[in-house]
PDB file of N, CA and C in Angstrom:
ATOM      1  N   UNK A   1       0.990 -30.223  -1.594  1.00  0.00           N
ATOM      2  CA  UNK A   1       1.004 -29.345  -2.746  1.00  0.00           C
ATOM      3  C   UNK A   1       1.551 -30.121  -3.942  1.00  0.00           C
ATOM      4  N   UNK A   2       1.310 -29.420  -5.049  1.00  0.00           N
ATOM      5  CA  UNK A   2       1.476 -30.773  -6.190  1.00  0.00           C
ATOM      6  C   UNK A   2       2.429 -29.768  -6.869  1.00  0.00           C
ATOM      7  N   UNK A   3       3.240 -30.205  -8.143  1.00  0.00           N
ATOM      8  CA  UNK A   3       3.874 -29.589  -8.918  1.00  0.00           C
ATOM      9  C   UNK A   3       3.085 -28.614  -9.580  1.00  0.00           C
ATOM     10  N   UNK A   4       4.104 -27.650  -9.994  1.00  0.00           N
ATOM     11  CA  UNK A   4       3.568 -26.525 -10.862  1.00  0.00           C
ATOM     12  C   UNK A   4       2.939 -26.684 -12.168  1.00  0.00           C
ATOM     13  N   UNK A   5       2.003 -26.144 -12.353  1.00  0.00           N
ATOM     14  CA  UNK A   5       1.290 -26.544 -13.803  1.00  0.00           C
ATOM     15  C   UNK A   5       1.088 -25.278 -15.170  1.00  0.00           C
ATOM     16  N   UNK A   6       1.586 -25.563 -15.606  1.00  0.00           N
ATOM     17  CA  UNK A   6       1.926 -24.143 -17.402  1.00  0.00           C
ATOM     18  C   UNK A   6       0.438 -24.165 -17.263  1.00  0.00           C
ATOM     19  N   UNK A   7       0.258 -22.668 -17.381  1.00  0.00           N
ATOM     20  CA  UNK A   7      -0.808 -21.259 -17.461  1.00  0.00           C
ATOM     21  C   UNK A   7      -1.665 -22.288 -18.945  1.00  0.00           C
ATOM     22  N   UNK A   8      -1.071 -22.758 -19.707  1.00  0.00           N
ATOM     23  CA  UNK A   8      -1.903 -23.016 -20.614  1.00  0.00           C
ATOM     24  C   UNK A   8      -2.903 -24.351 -20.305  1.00  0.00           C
ATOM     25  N   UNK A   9      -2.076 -25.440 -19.372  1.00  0.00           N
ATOM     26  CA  UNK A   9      -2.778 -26.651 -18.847  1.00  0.00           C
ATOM     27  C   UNK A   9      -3.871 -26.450 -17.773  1.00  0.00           C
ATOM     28  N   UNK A  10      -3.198 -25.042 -16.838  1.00  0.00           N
ATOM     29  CA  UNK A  10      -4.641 -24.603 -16.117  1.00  0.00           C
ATOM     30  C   UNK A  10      -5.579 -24.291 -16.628  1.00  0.00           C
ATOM     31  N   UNK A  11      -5.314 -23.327 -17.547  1.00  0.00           N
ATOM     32  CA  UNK A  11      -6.516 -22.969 -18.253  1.00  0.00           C
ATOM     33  C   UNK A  11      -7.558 -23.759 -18.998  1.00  0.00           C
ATOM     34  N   UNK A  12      -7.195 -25.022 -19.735  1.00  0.00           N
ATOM     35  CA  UNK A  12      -7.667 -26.157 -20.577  1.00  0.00           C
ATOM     36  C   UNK A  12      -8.375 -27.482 -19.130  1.00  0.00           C
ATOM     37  N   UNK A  13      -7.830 -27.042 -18.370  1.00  0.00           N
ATOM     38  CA  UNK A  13      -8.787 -28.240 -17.304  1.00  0.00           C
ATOM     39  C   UNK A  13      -8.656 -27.698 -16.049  1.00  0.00           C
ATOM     40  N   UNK A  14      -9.674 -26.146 -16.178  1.00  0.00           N
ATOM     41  CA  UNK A  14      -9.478 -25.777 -14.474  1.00  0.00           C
ATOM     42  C   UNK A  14      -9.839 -26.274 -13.578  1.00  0.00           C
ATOM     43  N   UNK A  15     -11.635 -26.728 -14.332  1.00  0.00           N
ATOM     44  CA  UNK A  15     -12.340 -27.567 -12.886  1.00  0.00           C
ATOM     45  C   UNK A  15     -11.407 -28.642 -12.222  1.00  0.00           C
ATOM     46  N   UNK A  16     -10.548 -29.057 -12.875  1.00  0.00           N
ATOM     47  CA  UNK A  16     -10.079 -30.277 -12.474  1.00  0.00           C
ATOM     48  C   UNK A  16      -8.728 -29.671 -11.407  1.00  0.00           C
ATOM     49  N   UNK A  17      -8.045 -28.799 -12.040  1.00  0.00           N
ATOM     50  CA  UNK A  17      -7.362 -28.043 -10.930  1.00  0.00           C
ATOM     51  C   UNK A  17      -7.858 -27.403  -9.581  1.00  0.00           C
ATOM     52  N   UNK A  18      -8.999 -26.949  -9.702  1.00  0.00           N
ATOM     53  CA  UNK A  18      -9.822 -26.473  -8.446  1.00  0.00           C
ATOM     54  C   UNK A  18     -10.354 -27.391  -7.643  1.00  0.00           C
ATOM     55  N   UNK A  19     -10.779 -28.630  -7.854  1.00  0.00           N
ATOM     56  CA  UNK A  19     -10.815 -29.899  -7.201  1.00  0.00           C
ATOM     57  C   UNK A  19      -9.390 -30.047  -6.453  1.00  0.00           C
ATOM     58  N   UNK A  20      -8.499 -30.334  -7.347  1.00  0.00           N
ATOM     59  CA  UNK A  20      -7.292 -30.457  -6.278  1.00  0.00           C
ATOM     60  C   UNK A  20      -7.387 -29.575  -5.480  1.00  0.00           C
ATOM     61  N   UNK A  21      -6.642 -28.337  -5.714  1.00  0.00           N
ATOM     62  CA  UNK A  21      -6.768 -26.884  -4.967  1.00  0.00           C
ATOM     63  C   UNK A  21      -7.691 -27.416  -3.118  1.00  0.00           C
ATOM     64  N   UNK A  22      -8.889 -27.773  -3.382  1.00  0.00           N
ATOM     65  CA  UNK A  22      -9.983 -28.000  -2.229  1.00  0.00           C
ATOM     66  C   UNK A  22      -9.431 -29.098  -1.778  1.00  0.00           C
ATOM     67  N   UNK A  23      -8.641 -30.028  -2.233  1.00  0.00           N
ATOM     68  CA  UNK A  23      -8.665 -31.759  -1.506  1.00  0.00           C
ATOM     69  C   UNK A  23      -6.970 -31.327  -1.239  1.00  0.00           C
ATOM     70  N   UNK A  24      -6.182 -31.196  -2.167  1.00  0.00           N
ATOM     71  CA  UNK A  24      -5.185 -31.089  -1.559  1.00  0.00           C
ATOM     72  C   UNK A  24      -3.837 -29.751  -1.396  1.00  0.00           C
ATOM     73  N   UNK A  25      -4.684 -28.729  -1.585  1.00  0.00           N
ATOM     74  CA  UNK A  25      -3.958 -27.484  -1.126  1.00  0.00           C
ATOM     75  C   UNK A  25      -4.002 -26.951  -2.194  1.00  0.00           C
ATOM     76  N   UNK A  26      -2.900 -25.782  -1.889  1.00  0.00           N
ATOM     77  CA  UNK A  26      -2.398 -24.682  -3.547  1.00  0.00           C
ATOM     78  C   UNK A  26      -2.123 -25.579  -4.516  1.00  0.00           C
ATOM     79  N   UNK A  27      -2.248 -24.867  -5.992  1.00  0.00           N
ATOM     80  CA  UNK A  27      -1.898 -25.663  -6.837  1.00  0.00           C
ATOM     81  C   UNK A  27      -0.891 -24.530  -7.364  1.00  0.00           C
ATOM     82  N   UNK A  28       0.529 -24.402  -8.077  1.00  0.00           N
ATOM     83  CA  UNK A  28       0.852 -23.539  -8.265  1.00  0.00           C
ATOM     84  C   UNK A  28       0.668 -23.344  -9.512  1.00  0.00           C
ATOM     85  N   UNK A  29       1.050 -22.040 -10.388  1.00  0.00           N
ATOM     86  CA  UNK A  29       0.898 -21.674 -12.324  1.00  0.00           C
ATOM     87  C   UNK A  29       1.989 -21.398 -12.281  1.00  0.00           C
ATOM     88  N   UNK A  30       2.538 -22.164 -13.417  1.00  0.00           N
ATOM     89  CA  UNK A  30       3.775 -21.428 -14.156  1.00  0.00           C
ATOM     90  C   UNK A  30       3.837 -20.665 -15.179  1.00  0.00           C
ATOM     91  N   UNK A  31       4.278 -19.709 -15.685  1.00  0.00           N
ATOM     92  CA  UNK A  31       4.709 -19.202 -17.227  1.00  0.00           C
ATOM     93  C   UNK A  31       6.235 -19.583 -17.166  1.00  0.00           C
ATOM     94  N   UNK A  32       6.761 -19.461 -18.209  1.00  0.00           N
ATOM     95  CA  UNK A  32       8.619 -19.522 -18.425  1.00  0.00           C
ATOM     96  C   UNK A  32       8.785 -20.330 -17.423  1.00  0.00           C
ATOM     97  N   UNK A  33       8.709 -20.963 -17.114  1.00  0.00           N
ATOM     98  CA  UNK A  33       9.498 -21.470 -15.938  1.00  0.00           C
ATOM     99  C   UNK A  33       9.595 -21.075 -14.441  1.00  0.00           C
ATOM    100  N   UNK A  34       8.070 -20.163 -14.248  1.00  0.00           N
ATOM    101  CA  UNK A  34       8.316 -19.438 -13.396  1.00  0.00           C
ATOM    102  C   UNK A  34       6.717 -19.068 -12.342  1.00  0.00           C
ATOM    103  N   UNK A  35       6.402 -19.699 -11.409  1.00  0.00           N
ATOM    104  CA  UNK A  35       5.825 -19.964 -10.252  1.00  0.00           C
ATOM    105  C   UNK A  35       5.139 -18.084 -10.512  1.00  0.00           C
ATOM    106  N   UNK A  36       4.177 -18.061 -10.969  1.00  0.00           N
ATOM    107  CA  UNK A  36       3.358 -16.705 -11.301  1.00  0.00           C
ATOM    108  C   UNK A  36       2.328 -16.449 -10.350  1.00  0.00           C
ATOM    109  N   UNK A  37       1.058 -17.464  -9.957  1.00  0.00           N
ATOM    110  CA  UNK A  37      -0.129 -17.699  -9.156  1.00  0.00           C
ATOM    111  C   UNK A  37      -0.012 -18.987  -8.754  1.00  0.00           C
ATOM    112  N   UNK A  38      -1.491 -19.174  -7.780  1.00  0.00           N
ATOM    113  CA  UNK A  38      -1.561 -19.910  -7.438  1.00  0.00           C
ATOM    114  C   UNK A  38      -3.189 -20.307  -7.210  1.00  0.00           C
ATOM    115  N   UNK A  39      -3.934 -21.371  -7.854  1.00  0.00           N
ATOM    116  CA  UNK A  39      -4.955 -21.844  -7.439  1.00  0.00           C
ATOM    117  C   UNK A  39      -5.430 -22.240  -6.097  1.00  0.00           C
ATOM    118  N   UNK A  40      -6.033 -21.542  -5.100  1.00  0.00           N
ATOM    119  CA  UNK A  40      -6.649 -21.679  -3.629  1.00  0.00           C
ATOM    120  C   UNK A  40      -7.835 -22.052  -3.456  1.00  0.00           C
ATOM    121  N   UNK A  41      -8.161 -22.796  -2.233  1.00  0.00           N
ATOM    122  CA  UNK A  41      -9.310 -22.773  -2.218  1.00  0.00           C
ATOM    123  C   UNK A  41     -10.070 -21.581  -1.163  1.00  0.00           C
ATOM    124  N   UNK A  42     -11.527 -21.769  -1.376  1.00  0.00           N
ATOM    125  CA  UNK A  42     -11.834 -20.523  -0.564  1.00  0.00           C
ATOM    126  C   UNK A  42     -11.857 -20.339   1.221  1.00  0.00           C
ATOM    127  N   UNK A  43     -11.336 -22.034   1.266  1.00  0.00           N
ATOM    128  CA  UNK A  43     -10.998 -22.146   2.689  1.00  0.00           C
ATOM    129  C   UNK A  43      -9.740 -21.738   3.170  1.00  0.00           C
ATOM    130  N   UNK A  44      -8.687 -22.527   2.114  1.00  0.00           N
ATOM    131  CA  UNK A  44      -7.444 -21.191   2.320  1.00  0.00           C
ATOM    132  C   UNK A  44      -7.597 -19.960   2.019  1.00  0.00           C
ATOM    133  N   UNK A  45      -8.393 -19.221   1.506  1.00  0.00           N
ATOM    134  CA  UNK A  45      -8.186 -17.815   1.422  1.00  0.00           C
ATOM    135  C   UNK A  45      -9.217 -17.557   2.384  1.00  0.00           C
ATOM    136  N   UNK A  46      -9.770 -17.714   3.030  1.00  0.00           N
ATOM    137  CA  UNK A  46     -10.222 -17.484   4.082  1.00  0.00           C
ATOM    138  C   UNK A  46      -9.452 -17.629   5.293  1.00  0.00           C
ATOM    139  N   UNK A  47      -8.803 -18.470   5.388  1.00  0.00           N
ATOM    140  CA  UNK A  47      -7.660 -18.700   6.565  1.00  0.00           C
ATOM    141  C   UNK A  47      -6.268 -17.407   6.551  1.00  0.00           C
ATOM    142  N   UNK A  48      -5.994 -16.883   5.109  1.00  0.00           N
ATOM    143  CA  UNK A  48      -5.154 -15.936   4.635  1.00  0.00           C
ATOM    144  C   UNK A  48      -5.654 -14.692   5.209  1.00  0.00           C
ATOM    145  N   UNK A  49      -7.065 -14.523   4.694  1.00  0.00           N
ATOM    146  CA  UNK A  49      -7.715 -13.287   4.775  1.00  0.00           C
ATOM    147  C   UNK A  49      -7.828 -12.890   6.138  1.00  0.00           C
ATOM    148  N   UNK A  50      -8.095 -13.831   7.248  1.00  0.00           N
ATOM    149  CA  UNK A  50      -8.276 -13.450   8.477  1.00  0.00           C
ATOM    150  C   UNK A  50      -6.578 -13.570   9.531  1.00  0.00           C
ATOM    151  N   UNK A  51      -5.551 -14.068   8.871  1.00  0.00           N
ATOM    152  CA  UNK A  51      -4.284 -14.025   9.460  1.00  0.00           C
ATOM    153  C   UNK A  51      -3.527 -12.945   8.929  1.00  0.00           C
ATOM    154  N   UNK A  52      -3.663 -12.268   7.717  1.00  0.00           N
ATOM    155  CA  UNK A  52      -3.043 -11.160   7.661  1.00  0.00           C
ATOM    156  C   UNK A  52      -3.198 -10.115   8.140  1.00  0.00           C
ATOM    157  N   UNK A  53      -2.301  -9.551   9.024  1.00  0.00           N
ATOM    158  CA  UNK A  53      -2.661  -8.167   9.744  1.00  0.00           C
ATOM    159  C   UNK A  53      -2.957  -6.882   8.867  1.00  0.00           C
ATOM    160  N   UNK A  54      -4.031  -6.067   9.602  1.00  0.00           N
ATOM    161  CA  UNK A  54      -4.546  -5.097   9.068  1.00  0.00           C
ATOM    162  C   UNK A  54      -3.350  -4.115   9.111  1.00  0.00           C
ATOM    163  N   UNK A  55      -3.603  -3.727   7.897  1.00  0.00           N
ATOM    164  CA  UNK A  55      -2.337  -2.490   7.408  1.00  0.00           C
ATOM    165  C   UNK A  55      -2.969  -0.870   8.107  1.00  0.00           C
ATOM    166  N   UNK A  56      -1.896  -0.193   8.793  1.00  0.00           N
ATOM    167  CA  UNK A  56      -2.312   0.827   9.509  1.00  0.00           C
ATOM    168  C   UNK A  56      -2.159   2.172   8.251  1.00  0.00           C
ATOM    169  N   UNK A  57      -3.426   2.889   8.607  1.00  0.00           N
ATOM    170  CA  UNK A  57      -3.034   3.939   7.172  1.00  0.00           C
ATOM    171  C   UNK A  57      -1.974   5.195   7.739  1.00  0.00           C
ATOM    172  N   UNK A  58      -1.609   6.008   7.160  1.00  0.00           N
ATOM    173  CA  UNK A  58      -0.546   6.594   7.334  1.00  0.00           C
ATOM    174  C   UNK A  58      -0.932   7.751   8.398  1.00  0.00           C
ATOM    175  N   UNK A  59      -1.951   8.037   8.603  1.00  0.00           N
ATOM    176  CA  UNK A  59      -2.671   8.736   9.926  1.00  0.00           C
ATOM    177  C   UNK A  59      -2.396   8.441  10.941  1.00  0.00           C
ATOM    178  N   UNK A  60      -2.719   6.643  10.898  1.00  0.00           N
ATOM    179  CA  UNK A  60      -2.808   6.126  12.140  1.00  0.00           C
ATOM    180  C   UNK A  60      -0.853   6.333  12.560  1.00  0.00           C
ATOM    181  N   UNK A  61      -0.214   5.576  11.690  1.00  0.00           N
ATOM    182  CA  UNK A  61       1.177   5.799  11.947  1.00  0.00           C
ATOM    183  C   UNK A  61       1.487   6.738  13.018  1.00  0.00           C
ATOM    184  N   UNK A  62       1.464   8.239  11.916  1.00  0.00           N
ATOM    185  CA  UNK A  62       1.665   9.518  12.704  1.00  0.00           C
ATOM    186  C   UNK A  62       1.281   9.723  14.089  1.00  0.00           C
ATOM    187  N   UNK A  63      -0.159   9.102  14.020  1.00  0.00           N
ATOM    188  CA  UNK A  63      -0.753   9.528  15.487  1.00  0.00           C
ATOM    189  C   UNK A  63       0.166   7.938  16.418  1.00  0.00           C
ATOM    190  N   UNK A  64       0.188   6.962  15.888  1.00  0.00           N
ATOM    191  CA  UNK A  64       0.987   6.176  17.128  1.00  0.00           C
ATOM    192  C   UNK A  64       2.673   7.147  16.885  1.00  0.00           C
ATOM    193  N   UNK A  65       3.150   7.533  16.236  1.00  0.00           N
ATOM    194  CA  UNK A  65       4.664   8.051  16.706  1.00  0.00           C
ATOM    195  C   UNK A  65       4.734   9.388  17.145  1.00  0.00           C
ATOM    196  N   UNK A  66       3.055  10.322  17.201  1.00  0.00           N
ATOM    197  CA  UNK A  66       3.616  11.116  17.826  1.00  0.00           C
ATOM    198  C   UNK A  66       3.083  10.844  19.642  1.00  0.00           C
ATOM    199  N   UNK A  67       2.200   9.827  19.654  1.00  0.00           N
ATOM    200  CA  UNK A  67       2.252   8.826  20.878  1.00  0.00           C
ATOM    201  C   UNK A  67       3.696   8.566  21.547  1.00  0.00           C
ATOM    202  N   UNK A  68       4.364   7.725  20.663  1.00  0.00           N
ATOM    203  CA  UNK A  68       5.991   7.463  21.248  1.00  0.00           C
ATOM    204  C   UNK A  68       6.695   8.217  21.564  1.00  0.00           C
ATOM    205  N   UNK A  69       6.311   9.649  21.043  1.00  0.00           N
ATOM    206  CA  UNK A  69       7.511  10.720  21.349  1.00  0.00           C
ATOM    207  C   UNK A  69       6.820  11.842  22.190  1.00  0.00           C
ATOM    208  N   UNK A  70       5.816  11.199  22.976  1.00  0.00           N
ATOM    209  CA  UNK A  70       5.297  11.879  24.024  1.00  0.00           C
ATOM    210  C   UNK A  70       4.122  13.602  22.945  1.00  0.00           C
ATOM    211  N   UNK A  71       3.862  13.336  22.253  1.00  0.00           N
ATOM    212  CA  UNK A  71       3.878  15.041  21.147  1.00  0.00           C
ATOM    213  C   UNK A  71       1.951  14.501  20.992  1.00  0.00           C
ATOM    214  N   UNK A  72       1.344  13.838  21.947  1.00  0.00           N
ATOM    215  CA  UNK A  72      -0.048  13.751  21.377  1.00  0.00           C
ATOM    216  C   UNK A  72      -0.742  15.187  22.297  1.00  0.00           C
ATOM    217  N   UNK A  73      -0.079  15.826  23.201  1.00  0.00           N
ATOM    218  CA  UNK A  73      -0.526  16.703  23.644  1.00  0.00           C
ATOM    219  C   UNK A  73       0.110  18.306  23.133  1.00  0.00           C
ATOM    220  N   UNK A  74       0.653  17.999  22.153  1.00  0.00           N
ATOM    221  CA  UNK A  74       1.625  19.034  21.785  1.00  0.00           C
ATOM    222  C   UNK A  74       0.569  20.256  21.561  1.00  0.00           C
ATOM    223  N   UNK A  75       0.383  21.266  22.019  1.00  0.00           N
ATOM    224  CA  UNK A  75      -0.648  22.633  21.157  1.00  0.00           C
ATOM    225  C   UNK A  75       0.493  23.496  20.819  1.00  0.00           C
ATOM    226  N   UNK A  76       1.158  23.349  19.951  1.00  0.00           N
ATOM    227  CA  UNK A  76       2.395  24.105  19.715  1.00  0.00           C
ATOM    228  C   UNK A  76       1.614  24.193  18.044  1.00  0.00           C
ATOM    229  N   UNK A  77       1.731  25.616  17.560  1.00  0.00           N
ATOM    230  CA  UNK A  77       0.539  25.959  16.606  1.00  0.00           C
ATOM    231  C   UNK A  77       1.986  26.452  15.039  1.00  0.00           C
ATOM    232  N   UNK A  78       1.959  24.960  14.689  1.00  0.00           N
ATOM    233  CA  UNK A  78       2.517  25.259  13.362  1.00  0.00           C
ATOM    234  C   UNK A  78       2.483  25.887  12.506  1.00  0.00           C
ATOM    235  N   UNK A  79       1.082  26.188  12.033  1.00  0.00           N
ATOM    236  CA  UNK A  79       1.045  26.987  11.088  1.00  0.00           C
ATOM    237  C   UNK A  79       1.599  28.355  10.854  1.00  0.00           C
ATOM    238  N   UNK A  80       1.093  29.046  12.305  1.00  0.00           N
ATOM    239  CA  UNK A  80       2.096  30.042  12.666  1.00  0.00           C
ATOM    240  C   UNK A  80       3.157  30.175  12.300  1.00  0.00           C
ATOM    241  N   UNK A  81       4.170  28.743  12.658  1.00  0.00           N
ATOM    242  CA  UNK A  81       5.136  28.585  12.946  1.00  0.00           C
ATOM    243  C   UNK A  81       5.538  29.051  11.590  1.00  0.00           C
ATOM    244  N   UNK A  82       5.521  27.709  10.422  1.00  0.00           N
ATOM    245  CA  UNK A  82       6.255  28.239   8.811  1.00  0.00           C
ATOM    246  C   UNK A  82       5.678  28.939   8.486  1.00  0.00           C
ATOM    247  N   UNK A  83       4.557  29.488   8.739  1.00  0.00           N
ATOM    248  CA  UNK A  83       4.083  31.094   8.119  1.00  0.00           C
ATOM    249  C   UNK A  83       5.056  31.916   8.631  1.00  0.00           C
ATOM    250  N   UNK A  84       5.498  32.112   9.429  1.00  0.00           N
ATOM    251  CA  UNK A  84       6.388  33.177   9.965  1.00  0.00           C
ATOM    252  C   UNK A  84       7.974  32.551   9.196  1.00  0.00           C
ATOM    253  N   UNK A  85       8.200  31.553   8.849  1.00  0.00           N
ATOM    254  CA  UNK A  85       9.510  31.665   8.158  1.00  0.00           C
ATOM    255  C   UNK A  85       9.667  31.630   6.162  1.00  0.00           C
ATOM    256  N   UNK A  86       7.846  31.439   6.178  1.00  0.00           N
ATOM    257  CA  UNK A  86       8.297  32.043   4.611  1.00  0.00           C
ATOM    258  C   UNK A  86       8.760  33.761   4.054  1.00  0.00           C
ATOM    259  N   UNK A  87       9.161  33.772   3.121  1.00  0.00           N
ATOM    260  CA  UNK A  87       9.947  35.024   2.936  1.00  0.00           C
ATOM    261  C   UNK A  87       9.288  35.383   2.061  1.00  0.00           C
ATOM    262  N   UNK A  88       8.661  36.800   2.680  1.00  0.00           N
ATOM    263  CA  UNK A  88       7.715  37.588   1.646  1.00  0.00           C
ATOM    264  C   UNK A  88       8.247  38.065   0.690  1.00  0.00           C
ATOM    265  N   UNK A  89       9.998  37.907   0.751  1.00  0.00           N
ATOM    266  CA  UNK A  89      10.393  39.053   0.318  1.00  0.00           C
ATOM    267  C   UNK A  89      11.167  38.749  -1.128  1.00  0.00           C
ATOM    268  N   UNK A  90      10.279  37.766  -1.692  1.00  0.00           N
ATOM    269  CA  UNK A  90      11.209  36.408  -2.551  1.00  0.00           C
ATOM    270  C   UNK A  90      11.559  37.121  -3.916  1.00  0.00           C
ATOM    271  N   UNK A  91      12.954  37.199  -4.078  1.00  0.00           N
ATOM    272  CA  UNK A  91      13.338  37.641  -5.575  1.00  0.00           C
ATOM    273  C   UNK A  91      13.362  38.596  -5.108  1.00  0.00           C
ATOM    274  N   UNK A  92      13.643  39.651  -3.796  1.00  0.00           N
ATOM    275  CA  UNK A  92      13.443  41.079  -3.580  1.00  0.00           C
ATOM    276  C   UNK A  92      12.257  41.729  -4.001  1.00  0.00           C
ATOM    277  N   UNK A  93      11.215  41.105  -4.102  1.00  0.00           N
ATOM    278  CA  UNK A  93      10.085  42.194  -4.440  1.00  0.00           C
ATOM    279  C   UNK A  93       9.005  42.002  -3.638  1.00  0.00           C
ATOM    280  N   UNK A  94       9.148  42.815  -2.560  1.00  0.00           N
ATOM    281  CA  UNK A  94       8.432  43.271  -1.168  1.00  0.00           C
ATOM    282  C   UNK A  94       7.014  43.216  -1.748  1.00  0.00           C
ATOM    283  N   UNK A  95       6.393  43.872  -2.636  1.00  0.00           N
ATOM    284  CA  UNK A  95       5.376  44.090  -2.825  1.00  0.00           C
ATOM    285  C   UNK A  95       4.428  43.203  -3.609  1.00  0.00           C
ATOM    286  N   UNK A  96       5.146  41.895  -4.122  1.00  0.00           N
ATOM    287  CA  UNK A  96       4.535  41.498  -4.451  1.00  0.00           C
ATOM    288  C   UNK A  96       4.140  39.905  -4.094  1.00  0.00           C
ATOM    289  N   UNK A  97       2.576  39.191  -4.110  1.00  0.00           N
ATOM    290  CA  UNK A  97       2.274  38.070  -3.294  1.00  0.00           C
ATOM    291  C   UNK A  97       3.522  36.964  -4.232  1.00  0.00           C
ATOM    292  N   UNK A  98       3.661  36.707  -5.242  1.00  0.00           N
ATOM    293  CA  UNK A  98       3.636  35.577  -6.238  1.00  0.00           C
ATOM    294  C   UNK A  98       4.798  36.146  -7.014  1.00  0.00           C
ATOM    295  N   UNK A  99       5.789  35.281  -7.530  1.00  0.00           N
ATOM    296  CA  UNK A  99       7.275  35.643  -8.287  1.00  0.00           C
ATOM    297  C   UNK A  99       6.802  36.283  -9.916  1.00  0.00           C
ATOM    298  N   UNK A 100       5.690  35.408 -10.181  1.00  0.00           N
ATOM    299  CA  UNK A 100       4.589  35.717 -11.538  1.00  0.00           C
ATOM    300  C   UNK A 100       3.716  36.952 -11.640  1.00  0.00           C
ATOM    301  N   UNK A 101       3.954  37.824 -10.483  1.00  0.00           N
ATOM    302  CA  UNK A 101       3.128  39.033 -10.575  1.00  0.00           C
ATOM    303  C   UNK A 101       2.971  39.725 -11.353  1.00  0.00           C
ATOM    304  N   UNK A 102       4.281  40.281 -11.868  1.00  0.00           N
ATOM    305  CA  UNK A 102       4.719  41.315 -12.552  1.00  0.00           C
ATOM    306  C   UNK A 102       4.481  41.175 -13.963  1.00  0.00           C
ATOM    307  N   UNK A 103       3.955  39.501 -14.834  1.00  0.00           N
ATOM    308  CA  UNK A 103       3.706  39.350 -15.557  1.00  0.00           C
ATOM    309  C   UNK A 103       2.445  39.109 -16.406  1.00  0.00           C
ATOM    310  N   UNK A 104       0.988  39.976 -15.200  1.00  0.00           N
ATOM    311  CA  UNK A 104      -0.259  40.017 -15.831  1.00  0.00           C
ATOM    312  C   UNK A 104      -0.315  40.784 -16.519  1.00  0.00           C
TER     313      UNK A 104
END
């Protein structure tokens, strides 16, 4: 890998940075003083692309932890469940669905 090179010198001679990049690895970019990107080639990002593990979406999660906690067979019927602990009876007014009723 070679030293870092200011965003403005990449930009003014990329081909020549992307040559390196292919012959001898990352090339890094600086701004301020400060390691921002990095020029790859498409053989390293191909080597990246296929070693990074696939990110599980938040479905999958749920369904592996309710795996771990034995709950993939659970028929225990929730909805029921907090339907029966909301309170119809909100602000004391039995009769009505919504706290905003009273104000059509």
């Amino acid at each position: 890998m070679c030293n870092a090179v200011p965003v403005y010198e990449a930009k003014n001679r990329l081909p020549f940075f992307i040559h390196l990049a292919e012959k001898e690895g990352p090339v890094p970019i600086m701004r301020r003083n400060e390691e921002v990107a990095y020029i790859i080639s498409k053989e390293d990002y191909d080597d990246l692309k296929q070693s990074k593990p696939k990110e599980k979406s938040l479905l999958e999660e749920l369904q592996e932890s309710r795996r771990e906690y034995g709950l993939e067979d659970d028929d225990f019927d929730y909805t029921e469940y907090f339907d029966s602990l909301r309170d119809r009876n909100y602000f004391g007014r039995p009769e009505s669905e919504h706290i905003f009723d009273d104000f059509e």
